[in-house]
Protein backbone atom coordinates (compact mmCIF):
# COMPACT_ATOMS: atom_id res chain seq x y z
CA UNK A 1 11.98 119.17 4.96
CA UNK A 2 10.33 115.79 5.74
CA UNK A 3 10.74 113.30 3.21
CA UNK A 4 7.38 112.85 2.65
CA UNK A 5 5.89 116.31 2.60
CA UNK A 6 5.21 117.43 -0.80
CA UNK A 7 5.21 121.63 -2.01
CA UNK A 8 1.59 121.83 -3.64
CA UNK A 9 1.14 125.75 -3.66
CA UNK A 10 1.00 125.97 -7.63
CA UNK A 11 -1.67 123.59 -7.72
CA UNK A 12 -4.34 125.31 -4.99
CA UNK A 13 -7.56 126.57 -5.99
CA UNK A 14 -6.78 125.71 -9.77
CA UNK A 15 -8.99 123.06 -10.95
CA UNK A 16 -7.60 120.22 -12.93
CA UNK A 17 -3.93 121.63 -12.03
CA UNK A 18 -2.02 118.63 -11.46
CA UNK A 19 1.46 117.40 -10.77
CA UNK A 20 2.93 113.54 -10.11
CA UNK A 21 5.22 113.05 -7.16
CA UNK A 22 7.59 110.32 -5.82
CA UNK A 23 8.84 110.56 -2.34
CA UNK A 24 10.85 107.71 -0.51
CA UNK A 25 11.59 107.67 3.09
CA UNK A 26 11.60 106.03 6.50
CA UNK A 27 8.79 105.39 8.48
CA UNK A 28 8.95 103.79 11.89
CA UNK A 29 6.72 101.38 13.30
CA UNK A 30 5.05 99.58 10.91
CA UNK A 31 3.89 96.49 12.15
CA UNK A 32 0.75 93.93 12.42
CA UNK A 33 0.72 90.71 14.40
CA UNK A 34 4.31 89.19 13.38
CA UNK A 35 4.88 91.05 10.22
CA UNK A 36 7.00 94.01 9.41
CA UNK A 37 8.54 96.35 7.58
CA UNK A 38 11.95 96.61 8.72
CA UNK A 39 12.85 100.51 10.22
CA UNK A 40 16.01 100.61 8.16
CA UNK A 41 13.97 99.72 4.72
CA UNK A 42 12.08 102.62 2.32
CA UNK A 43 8.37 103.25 1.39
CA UNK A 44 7.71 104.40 -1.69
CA UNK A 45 5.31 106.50 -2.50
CA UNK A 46 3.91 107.25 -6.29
CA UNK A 47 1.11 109.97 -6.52
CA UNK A 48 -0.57 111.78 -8.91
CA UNK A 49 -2.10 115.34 -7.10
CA UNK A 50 -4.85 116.95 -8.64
CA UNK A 51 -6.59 119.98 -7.30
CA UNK A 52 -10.70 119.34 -7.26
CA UNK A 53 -13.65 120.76 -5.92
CA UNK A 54 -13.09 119.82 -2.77
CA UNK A 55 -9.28 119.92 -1.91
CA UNK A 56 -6.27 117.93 -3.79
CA UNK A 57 -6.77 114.63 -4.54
CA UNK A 58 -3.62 112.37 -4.12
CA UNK A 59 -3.79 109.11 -6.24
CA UNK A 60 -1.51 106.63 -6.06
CA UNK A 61 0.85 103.33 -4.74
CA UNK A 62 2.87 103.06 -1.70
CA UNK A 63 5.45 100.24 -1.42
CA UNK A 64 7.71 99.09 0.94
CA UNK A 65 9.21 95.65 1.86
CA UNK A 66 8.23 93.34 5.05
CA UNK A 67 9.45 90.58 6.82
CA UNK A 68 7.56 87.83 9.04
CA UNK A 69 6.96 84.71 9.96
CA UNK A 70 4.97 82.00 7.98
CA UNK A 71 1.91 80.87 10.03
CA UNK A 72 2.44 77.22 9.37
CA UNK A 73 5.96 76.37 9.89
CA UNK A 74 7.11 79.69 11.72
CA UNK A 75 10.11 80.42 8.78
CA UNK A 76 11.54 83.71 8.03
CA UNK A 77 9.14 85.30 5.18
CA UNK A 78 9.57 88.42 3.22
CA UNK A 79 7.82 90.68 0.52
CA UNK A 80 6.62 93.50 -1.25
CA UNK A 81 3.61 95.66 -0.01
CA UNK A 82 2.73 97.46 -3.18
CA UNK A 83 -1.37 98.82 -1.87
CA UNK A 84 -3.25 101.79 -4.29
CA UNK A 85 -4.88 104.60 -2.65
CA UNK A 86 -6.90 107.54 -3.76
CA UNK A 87 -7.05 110.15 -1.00
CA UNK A 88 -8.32 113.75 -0.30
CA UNK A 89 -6.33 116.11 1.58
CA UNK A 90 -8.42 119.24 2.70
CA UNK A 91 -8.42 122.48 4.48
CA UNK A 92 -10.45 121.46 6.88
CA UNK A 93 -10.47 117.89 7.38
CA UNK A 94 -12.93 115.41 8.13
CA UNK A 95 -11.97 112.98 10.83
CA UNK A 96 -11.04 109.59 9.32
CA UNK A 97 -12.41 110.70 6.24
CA UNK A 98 -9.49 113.11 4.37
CA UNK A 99 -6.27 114.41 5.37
CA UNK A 100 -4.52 118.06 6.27
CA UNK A 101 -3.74 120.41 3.15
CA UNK A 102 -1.64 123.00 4.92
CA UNK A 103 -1.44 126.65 3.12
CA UNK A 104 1.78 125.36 0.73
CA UNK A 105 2.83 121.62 1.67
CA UNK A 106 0.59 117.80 2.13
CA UNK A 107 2.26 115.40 4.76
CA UNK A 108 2.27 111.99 2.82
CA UNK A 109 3.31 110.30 6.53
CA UNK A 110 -0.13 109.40 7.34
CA UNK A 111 -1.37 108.13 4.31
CA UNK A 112 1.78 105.98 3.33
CA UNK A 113 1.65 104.45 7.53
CA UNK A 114 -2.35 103.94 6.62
CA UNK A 115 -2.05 102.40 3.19
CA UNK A 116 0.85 100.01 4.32
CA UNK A 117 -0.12 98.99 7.57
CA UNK A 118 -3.34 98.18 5.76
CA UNK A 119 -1.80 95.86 3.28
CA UNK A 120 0.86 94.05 5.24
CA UNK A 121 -0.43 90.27 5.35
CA UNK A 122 -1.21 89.00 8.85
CA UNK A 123 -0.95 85.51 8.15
CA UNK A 124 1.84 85.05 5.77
CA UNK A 125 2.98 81.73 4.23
CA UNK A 126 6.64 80.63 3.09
CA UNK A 127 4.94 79.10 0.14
CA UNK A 128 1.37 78.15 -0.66
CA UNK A 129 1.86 74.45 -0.40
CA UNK A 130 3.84 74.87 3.27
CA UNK A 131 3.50 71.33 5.27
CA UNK A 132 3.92 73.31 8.81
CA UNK A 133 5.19 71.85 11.92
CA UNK A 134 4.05 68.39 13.14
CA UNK A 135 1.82 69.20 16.28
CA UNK A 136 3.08 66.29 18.48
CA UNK A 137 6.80 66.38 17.87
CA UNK A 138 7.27 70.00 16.38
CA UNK A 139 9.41 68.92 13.42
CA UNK A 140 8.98 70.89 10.20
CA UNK A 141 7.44 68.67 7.68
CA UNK A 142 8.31 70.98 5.15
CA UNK A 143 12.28 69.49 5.61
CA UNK A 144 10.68 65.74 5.93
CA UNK A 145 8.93 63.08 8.29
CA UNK A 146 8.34 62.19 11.62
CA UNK A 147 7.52 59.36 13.29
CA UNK A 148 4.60 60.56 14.80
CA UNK A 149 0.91 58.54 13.45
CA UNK A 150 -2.00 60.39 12.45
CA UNK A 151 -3.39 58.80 15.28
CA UNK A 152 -1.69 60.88 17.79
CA UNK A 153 -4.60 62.86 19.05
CA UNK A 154 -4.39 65.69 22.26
CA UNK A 155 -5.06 63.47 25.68
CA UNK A 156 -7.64 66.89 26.14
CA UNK A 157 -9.88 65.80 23.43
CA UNK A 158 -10.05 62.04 24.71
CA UNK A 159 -13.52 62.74 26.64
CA UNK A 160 -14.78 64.11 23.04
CA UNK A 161 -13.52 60.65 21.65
CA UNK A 162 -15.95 58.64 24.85
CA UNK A 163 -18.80 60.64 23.47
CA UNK A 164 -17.99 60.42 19.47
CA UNK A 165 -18.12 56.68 20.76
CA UNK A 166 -21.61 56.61 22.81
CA UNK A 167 -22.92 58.61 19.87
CA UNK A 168 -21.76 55.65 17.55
CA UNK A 169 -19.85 57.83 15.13
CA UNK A 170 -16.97 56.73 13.77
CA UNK A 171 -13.30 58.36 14.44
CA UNK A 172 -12.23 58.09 10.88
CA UNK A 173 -14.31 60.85 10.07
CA UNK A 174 -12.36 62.98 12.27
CA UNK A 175 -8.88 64.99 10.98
CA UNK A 176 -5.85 64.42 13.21
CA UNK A 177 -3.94 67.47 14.42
């Protein structure tokens, strides 16, 4: 049996019949924009299932751990999804709405892949303070300085500068990089 499918027969039909469950397993694929959780690593899944009036109602964390990138100076990041859900699984599901309750058994798959993929950060940072990379010379300022002024502007914006000028603004107003 799938690691994530969970026997639920005794609690059908049976209002306020409830069980917990923990289930831990693989799931492949999870991955937004530059982070991810590695395919080796294990999401967790806590639930509480309780049968109500309109199917079995799954309550609960799922966990796993991700690497990335930071968004600033492009260093190896890593952390802990931990996201809550509260979920229905029914008969007869609703599209995007609940989940399949087979006759005996609930597939957790779906909404462990949903709940983490939701959670996973798309912008992560190595630390909330991060420097990032200088934009002219590429060093990270995180491990010190460059050389570079703050007056090194992008040659692109230069016809921006003629008209800042005609328009008799001043350029100190203006943030470099």
């Amino acid at each position: 049996m799938h690691p994530f499918v969970v026997k639920v027969g005794p609690l059908l039909h049976r209002p306020g019949a409830r069980r917990q469950a923990r289930v831990s397993g693989r799931i492949e694929g999870l991955s937004v924009v530059g982070t991810t959780v590695p395919d080796d690593a294990d999401v967790v899944v806590d639930t509480v299932l309780e049968w109500v009036s309109d199917g079995l109602l799954a309550t609960g964390t799922a966990s796993a751990p991700w690497v990335g990138e930071c968004r600033r100076c492009l260093g190896a990041v890593t952390g802990e999804v931990g996201a809550e859900f509260c979920e229905l699984f029914e008969e007869s599901p609703r599209e995007g709405e609940s989940y399949q309750l087979r006759p005996d058994t609930i597939d957790l798959t779906p909404l462990a892949r949903e709940t983490v993929l939701l959670d996973l950060p798309l912008a992560p940072l190595c630390r909330a303070d991060c420097r990032g990379l200088c934009p002219v010379c590429g060093i990270d300022l995180n491990q010190g300085s460059c050389a570079c002024t703050e007056s090194s502007l992008d040659p692109r914006w230069a016809a921006l500068d003629v008209l800042r000028g005609e328009a008799g603004l001043s350029g100190e107003s203006r943030s470099a990089g």
